[in-house]
Protein backbone atom coordinates (compact mmCIF):
# COMPACT_ATOMS: atom_id res chain seq x y z
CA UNK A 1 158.56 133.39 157.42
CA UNK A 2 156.33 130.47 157.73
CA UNK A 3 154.45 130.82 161.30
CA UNK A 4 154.09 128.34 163.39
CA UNK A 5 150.78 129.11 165.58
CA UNK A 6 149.03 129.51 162.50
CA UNK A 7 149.77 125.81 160.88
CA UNK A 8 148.18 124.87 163.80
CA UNK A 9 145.37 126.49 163.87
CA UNK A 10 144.83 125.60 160.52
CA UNK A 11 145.10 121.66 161.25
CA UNK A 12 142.56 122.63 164.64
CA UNK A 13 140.09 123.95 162.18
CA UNK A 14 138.06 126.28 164.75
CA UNK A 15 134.30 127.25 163.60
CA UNK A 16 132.62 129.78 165.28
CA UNK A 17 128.75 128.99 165.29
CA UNK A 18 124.98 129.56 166.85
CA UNK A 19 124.92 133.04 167.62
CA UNK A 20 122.65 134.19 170.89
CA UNK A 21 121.69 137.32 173.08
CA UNK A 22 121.54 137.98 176.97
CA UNK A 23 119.33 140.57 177.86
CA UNK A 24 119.96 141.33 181.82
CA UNK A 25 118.36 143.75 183.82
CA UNK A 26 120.33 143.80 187.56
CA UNK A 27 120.14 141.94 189.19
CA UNK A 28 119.93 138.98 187.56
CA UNK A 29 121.84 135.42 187.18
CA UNK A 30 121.93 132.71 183.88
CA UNK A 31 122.97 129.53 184.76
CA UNK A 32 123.82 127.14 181.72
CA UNK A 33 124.67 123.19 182.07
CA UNK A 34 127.43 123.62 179.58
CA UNK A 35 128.32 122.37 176.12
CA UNK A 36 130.19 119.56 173.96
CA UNK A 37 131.56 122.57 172.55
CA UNK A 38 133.71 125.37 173.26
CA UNK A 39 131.73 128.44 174.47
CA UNK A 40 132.40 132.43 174.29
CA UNK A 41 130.74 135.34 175.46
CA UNK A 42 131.08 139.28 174.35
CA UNK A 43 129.78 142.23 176.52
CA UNK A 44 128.36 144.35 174.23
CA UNK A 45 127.27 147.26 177.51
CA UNK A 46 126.77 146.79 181.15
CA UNK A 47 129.11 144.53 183.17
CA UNK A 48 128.49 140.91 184.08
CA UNK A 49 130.35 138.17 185.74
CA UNK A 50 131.20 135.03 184.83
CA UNK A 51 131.71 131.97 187.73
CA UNK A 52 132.90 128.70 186.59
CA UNK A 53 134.25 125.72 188.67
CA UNK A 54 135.00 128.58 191.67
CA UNK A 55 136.98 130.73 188.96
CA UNK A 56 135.54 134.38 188.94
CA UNK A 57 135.92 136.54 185.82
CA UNK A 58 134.78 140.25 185.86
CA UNK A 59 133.53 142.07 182.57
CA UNK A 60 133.06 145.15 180.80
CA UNK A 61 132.16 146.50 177.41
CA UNK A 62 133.85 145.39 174.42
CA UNK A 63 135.65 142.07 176.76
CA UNK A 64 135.77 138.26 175.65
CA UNK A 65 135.59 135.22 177.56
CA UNK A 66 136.26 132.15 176.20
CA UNK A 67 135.42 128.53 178.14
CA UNK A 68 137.02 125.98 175.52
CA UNK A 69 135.55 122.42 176.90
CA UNK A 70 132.01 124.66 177.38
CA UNK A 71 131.76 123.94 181.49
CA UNK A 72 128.54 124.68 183.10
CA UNK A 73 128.50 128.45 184.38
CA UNK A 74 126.98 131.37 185.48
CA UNK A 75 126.96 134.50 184.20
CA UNK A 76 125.33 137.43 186.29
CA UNK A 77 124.64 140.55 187.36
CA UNK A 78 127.63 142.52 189.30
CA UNK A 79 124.88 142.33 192.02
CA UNK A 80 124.97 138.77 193.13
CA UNK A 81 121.52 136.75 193.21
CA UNK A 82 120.14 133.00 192.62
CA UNK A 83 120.50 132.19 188.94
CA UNK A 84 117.80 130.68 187.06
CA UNK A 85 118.45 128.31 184.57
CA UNK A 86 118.33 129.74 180.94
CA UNK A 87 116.27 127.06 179.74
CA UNK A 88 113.21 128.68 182.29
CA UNK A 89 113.88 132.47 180.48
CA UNK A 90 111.78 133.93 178.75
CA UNK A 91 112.96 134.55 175.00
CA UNK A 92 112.58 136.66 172.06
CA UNK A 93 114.13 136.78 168.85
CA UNK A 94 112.36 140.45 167.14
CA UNK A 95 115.70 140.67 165.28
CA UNK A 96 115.72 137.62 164.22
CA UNK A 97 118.80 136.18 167.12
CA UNK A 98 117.76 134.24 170.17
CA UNK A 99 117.55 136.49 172.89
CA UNK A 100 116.76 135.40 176.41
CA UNK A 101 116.13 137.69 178.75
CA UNK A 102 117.08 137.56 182.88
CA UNK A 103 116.07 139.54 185.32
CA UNK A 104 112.98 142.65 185.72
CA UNK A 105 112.35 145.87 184.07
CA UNK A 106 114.48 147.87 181.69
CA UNK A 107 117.78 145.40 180.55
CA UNK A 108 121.29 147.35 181.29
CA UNK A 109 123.53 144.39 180.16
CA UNK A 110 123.68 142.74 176.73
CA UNK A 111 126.16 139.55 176.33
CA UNK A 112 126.55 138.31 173.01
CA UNK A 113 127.08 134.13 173.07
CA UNK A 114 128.62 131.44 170.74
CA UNK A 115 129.63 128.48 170.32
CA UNK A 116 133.33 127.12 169.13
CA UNK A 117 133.58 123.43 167.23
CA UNK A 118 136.99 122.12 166.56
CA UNK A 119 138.21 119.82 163.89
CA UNK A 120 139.10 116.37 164.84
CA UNK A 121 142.26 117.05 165.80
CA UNK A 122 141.47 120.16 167.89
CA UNK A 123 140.88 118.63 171.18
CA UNK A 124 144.37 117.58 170.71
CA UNK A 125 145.86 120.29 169.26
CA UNK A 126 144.56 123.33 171.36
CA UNK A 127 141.74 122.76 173.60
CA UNK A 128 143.85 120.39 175.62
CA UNK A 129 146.58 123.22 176.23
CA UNK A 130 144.54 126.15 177.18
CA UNK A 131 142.92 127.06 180.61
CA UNK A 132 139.38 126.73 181.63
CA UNK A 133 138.91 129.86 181.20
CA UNK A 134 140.32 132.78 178.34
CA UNK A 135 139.60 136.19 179.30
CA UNK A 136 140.26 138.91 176.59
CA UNK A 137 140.17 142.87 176.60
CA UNK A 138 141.81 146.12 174.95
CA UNK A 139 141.10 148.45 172.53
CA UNK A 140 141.63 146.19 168.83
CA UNK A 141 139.36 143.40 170.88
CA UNK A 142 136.88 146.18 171.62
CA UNK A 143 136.39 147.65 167.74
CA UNK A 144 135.96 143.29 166.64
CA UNK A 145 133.26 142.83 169.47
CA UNK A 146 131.68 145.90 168.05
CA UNK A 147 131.64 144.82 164.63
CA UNK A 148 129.98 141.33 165.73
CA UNK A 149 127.49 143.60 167.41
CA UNK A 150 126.30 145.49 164.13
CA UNK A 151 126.57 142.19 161.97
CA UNK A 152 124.04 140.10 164.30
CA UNK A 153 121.63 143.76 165.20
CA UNK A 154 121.43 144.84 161.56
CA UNK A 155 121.73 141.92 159.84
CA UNK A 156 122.95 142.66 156.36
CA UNK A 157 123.44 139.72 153.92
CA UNK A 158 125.62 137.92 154.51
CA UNK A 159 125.71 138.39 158.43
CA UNK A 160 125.97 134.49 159.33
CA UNK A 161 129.56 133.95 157.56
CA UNK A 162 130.54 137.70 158.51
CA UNK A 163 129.32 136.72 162.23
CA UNK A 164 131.29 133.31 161.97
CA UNK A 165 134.86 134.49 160.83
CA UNK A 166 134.23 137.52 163.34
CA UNK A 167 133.59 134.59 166.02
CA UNK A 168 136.34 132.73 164.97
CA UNK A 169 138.59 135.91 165.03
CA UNK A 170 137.24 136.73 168.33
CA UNK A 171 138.81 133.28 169.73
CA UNK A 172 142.04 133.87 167.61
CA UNK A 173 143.18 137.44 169.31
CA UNK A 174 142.25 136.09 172.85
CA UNK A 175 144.87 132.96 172.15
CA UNK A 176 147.36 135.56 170.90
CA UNK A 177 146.84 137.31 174.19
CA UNK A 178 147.51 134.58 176.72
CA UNK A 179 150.25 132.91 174.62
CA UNK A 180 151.64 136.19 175.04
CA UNK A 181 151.58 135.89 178.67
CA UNK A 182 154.75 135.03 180.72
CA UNK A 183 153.46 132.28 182.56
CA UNK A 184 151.47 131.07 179.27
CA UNK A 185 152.77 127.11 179.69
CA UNK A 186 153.14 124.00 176.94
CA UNK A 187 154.23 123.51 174.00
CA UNK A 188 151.51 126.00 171.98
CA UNK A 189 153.81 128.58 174.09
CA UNK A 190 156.90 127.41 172.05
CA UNK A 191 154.98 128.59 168.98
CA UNK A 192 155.44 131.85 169.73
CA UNK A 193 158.67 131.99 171.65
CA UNK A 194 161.46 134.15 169.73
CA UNK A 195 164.15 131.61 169.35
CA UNK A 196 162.26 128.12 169.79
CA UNK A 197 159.23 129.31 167.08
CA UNK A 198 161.78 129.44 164.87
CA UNK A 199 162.67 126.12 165.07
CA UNK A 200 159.14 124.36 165.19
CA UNK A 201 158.39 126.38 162.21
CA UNK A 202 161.40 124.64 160.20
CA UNK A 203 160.00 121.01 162.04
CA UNK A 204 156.29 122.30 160.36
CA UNK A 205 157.33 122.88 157.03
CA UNK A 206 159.40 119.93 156.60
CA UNK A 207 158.59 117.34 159.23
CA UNK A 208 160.00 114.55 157.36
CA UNK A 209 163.24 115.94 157.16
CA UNK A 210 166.57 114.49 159.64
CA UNK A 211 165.77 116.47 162.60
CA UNK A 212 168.46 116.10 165.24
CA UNK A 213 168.57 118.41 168.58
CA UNK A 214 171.78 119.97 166.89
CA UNK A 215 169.99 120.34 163.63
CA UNK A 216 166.87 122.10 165.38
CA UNK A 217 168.89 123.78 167.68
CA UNK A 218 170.93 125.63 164.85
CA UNK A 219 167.35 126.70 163.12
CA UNK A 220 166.71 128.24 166.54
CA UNK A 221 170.05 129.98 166.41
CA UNK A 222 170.99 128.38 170.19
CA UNK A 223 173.47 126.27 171.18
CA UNK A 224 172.46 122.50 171.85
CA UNK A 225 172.73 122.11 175.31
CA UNK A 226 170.83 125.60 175.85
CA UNK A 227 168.40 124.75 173.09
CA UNK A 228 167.42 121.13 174.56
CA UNK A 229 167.25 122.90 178.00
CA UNK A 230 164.73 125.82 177.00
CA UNK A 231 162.62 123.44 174.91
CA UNK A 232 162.33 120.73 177.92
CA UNK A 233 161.51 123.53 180.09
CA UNK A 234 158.99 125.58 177.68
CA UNK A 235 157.69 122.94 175.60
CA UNK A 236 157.52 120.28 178.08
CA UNK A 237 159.13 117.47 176.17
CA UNK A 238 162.47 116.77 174.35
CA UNK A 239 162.93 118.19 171.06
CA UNK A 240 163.15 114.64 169.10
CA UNK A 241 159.63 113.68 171.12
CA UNK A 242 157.63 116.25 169.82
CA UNK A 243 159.19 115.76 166.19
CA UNK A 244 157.83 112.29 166.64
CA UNK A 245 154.50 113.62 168.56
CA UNK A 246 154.31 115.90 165.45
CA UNK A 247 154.96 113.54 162.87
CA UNK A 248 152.51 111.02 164.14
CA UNK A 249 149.32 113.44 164.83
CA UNK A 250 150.26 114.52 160.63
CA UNK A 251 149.73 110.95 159.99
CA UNK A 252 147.14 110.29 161.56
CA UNK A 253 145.43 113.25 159.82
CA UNK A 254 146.86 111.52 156.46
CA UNK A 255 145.97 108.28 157.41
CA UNK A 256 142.18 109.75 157.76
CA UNK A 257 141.96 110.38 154.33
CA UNK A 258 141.02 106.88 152.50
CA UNK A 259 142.95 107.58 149.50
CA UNK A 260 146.57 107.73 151.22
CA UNK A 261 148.13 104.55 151.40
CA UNK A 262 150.02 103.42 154.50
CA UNK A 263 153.74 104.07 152.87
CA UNK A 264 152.84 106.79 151.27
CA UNK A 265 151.93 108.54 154.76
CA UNK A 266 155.21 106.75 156.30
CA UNK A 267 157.21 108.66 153.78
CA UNK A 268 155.76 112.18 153.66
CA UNK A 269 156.59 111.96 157.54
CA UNK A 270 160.34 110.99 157.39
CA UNK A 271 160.07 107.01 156.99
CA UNK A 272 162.23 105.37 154.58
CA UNK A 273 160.95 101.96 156.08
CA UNK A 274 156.93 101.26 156.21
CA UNK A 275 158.26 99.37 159.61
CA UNK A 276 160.24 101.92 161.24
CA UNK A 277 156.88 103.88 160.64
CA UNK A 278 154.88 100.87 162.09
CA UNK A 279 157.19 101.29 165.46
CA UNK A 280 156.74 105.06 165.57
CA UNK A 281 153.45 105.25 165.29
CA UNK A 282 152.74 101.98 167.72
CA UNK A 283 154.89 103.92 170.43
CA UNK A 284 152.97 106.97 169.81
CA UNK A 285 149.51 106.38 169.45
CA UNK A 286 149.29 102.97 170.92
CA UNK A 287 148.02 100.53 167.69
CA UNK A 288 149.18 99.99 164.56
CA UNK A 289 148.22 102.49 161.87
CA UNK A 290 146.24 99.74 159.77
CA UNK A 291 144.17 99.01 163.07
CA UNK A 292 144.10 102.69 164.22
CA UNK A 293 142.70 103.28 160.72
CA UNK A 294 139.75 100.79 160.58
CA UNK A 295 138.75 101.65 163.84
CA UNK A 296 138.66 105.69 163.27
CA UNK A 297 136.78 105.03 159.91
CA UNK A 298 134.63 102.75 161.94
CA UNK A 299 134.12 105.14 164.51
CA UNK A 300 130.31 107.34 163.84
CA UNK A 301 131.29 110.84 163.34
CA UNK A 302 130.17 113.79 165.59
């Protein structure tokens, strides 16, 4: 069956990148200004904490934390003290990985860092969905972070691109987990949902097709009424909106390839008429796709 979380991560387009190493010895205290990019951290031993924004996250060996926009943090000792800033640590890099290290004498912690990028669409996709903060753990988790471990320590050939996809992995089993949380809100939480999954998967294969509420609601197996209901209430949105919300972020990934002509996008996302796409898409995004076109293409890229 096609799935529906996946599609999406495919159009987000998450990289995992620039591999680091926190060497603390307790107590001690890293405080970072934060990112333009997402930002993770592994505990390889010891325990730290991580305080963001007066959120406080606890971890232990073989535990993720994800911060998605990349806030400014601290991540410390379980013994509190003043953090220094990491750009005033002293490094090393013997193994060839930039290693700062915080605090005196013999190091008890080690905190593997990264970095996340997201496609041009990924702000929109994912990163505007998920908490501040994504806190991972468990025993699959565990045997991953120790296989990042080994890749960056030994460094075998290859151990960049094994790193990367084991970054990028990392990030993927930590959205599984809180999307598989009760209270996991939005409409990335109707990717996963039994009955409503079922339905945006149908929407993701074949967006252009007639999709009424009764039509989706049959793909989800539900009645209407209960169907339109459930997806307001998950989702956060009517059905037919985010058919049109999904329609309209497909075009404008069409419409940022150069070679894809303005009906040609219109059609491959259920528009008979160039116009009736025109409308859409002006409701939607807010310009014309001709305009929103030029301007994205004038746009320097980042």
């Amino acid at each position: 069956m096609h799935d529906p979380l996946s599609t999406v991560l495919g159009r987000a387009r998450v990289e995992a990148a620039f591999f680091s190493r926190a060497l603390g010895a307790s107590p001690w205290a890293v405080e970072t200004r934060g990112a333009t990019s997402g930002i993770f951290h592994v505990l390889v031993r010891g325990a730290a904490v991580l305080e963001v924004e007066g959120e406080r996250v606890e971890l232990h060996p073989g535990e993720l934390v994800v911060l998605p926009t990349g806030p400014a943090h601290v991540l410390r000792s379980l013994a509190p003290c003043a953090p220094t800033w990491i750009g005033a640590l002293p490094r090393a890099d013997t193994d060839g990985l930039p290693t700062v290290c915080a605090g005196e004498g013999v190091p008890d912690t080690e905190v593997l860092c990264g970095t996340l990028r997201f496609g041009p669409f990924g702000d929109e996709l994912l990163v505007a969905h998920l908490p501040r903060v994504l806190h991972a753990r468990g025993p699959a988790l565990a045997a991953w972070v120790g296989a990042l471990s080994t890749e960056l320590a030994a460094r075998p050939p290859g151990a960049d691109a094994v790193a990367a996809c084991l970054g990028e992995l990392l990030f993927l089993l930590a959205l599984r987990e809180w999307l598989g949380a009760a209270d996991a809100p939005g409409w990335l939480a109707g990717l996963v949902h039994p009955d409503l999954g079922r339905a945006l998967a149908r929407v993701q294969a074949d967006p252009a097709a007639d999709w009424t509420v009764a039509r989706l609601a049959r793909a989800a197996g539900l009645s209407r009424t209960y169907f339109a209901e459930l997806f307001a209430r998950i989702v956060g949105m009517p059905p037919v909106a985010w058919v049109i919300h999904w329609r309209m972020l497909i075009a404008r990934q069409l419409l940022a390839d150069p070679r894809q002509t303005i009906p040609a996008v219109a059609e491959a996302v259920g528009y008979s008429s160039e116009a009736a796409f025109h409308r859409a898409f002006h409701r939607e995004v807010g310009e014309p796709p001709a305009r929103w076109r030029r301007r994205t293409s004038a746009a320097p890229s980042t």
